[in-house]
C-alpha atoms as a PDB file:
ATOM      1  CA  UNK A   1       5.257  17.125 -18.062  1.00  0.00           C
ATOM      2  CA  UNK A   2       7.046  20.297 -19.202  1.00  0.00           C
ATOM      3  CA  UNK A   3       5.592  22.186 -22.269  1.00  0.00           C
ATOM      4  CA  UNK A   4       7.600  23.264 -25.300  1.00  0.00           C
ATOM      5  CA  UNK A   5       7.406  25.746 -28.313  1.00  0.00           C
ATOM      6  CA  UNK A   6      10.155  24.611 -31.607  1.00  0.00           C
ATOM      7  CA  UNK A   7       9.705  28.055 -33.203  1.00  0.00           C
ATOM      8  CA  UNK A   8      10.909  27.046 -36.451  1.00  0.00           C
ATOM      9  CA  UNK A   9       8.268  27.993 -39.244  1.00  0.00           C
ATOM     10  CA  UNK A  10       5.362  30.633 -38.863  1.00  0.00           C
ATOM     11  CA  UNK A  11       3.520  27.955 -36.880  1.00  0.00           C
ATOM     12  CA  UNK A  12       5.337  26.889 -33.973  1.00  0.00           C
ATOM     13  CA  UNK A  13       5.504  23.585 -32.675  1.00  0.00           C
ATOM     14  CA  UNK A  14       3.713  22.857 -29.387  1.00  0.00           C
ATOM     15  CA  UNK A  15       4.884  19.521 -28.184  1.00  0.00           C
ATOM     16  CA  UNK A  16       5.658  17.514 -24.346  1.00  0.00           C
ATOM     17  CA  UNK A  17       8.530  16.158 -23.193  1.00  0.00           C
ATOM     18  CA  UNK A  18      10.594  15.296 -19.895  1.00  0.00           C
ATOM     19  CA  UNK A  19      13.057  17.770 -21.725  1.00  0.00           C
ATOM     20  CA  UNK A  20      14.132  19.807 -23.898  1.00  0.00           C
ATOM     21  CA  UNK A  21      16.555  17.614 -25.943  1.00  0.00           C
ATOM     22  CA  UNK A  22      13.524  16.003 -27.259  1.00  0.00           C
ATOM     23  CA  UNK A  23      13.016  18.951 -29.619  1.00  0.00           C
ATOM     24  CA  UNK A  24      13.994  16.913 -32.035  1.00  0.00           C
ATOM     25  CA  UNK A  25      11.819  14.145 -32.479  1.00  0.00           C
ATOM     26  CA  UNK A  26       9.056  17.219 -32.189  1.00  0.00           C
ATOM     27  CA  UNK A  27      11.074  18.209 -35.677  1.00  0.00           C
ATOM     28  CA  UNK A  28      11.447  15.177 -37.392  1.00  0.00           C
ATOM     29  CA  UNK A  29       7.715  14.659 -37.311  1.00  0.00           C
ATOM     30  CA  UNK A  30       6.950  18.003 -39.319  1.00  0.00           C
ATOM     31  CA  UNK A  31       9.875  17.912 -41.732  1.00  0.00           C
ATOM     32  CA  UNK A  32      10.333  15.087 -44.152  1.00  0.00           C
ATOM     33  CA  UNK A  33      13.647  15.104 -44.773  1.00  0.00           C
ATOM     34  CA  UNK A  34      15.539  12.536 -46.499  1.00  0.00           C
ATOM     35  CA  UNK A  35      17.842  11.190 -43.598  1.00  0.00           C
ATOM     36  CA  UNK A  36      20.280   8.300 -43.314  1.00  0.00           C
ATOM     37  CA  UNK A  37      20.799   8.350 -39.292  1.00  0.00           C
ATOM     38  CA  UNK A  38      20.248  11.030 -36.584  1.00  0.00           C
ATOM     39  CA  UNK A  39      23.683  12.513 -37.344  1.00  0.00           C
ATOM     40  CA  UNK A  40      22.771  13.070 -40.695  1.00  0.00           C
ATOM     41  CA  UNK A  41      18.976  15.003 -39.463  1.00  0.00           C
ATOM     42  CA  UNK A  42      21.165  17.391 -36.529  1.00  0.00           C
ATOM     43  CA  UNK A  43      23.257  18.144 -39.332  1.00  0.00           C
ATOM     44  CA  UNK A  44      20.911  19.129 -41.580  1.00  0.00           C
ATOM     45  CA  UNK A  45      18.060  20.846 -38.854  1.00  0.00           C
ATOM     46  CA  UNK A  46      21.079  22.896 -37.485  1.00  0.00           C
ATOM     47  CA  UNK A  47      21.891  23.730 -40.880  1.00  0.00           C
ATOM     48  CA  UNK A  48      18.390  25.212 -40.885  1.00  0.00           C
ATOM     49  CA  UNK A  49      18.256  26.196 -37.549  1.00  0.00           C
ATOM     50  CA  UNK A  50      21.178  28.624 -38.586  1.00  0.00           C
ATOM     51  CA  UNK A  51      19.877  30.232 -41.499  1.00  0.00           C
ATOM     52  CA  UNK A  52      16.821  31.051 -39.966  1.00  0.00           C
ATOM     53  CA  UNK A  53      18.252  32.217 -36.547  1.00  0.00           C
ATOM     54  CA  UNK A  54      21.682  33.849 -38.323  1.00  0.00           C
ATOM     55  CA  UNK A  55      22.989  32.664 -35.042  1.00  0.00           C
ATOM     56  CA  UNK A  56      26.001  29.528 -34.877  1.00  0.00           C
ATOM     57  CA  UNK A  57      24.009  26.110 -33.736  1.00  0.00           C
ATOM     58  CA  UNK A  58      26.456  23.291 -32.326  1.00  0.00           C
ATOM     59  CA  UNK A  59      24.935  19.856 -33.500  1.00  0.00           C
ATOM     60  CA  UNK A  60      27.788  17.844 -31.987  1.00  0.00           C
ATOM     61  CA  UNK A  61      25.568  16.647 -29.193  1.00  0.00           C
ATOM     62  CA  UNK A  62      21.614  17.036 -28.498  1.00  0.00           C
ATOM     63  CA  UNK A  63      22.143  18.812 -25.618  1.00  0.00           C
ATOM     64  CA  UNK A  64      24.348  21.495 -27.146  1.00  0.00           C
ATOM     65  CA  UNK A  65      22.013  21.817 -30.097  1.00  0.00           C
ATOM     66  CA  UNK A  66      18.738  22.098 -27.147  1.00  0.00           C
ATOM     67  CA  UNK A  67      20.819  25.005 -25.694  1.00  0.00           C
ATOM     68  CA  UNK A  68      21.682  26.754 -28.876  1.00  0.00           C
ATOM     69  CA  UNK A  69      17.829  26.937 -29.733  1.00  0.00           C
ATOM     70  CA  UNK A  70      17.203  28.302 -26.667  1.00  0.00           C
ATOM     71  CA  UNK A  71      19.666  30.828 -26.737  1.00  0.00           C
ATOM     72  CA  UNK A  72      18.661  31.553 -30.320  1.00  0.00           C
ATOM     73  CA  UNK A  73      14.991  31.899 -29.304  1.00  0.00           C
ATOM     74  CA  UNK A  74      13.568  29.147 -31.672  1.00  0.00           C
ATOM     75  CA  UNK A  75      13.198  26.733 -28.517  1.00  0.00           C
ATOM     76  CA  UNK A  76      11.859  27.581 -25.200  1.00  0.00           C
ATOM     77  CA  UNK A  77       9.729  26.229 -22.427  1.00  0.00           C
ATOM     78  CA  UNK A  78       6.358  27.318 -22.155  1.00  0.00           C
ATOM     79  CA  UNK A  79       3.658  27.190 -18.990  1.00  0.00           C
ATOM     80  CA  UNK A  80       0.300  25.054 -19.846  1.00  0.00           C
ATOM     81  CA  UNK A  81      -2.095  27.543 -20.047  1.00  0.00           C
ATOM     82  CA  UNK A  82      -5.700  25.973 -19.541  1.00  0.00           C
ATOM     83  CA  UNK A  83      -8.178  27.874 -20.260  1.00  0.00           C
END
């Protein structure tokens, strides 16, 4: 299963997932924000994602948020590195 890095604190987040998209359930479990419905946490993690990044972050679908953390650099796919 693919590896991932949610770069969005000093310490990144190392999580798995089939895909990218599920960046952020990877998010929701280090941030305890107050949140109604998932609308309501893209809203606000974009929000953040923005600030920190200074770049624009779509939230109108998962998969347009996934890419805009890539492109921003605070989501990317990373090889398993055993040592």
């Amino acid at each position: 299963m693919p590896k991932y890095l949610l770069k969005i604190s000093e310490d990144p987040i190392e999580f798995e997932a089939p895909a990218a998209e599920a960046f952020l359930e990877a998010w929701k479990g280090v941030f305890p924000w107050e949140y109604n419905n998932d609308n309501t946490f893209m809203r606000m993690a974009a929000r953040s994602a923005c600030d920190w990044s200074g770049k624009s972050i779509r939230f109108d679908t998962v998969e347009a948020f996934a890419a805009d953390m890539i492109d921003a650099g605070m989501l990317e796919e990373v090889e398993d590195v055993q040592g």
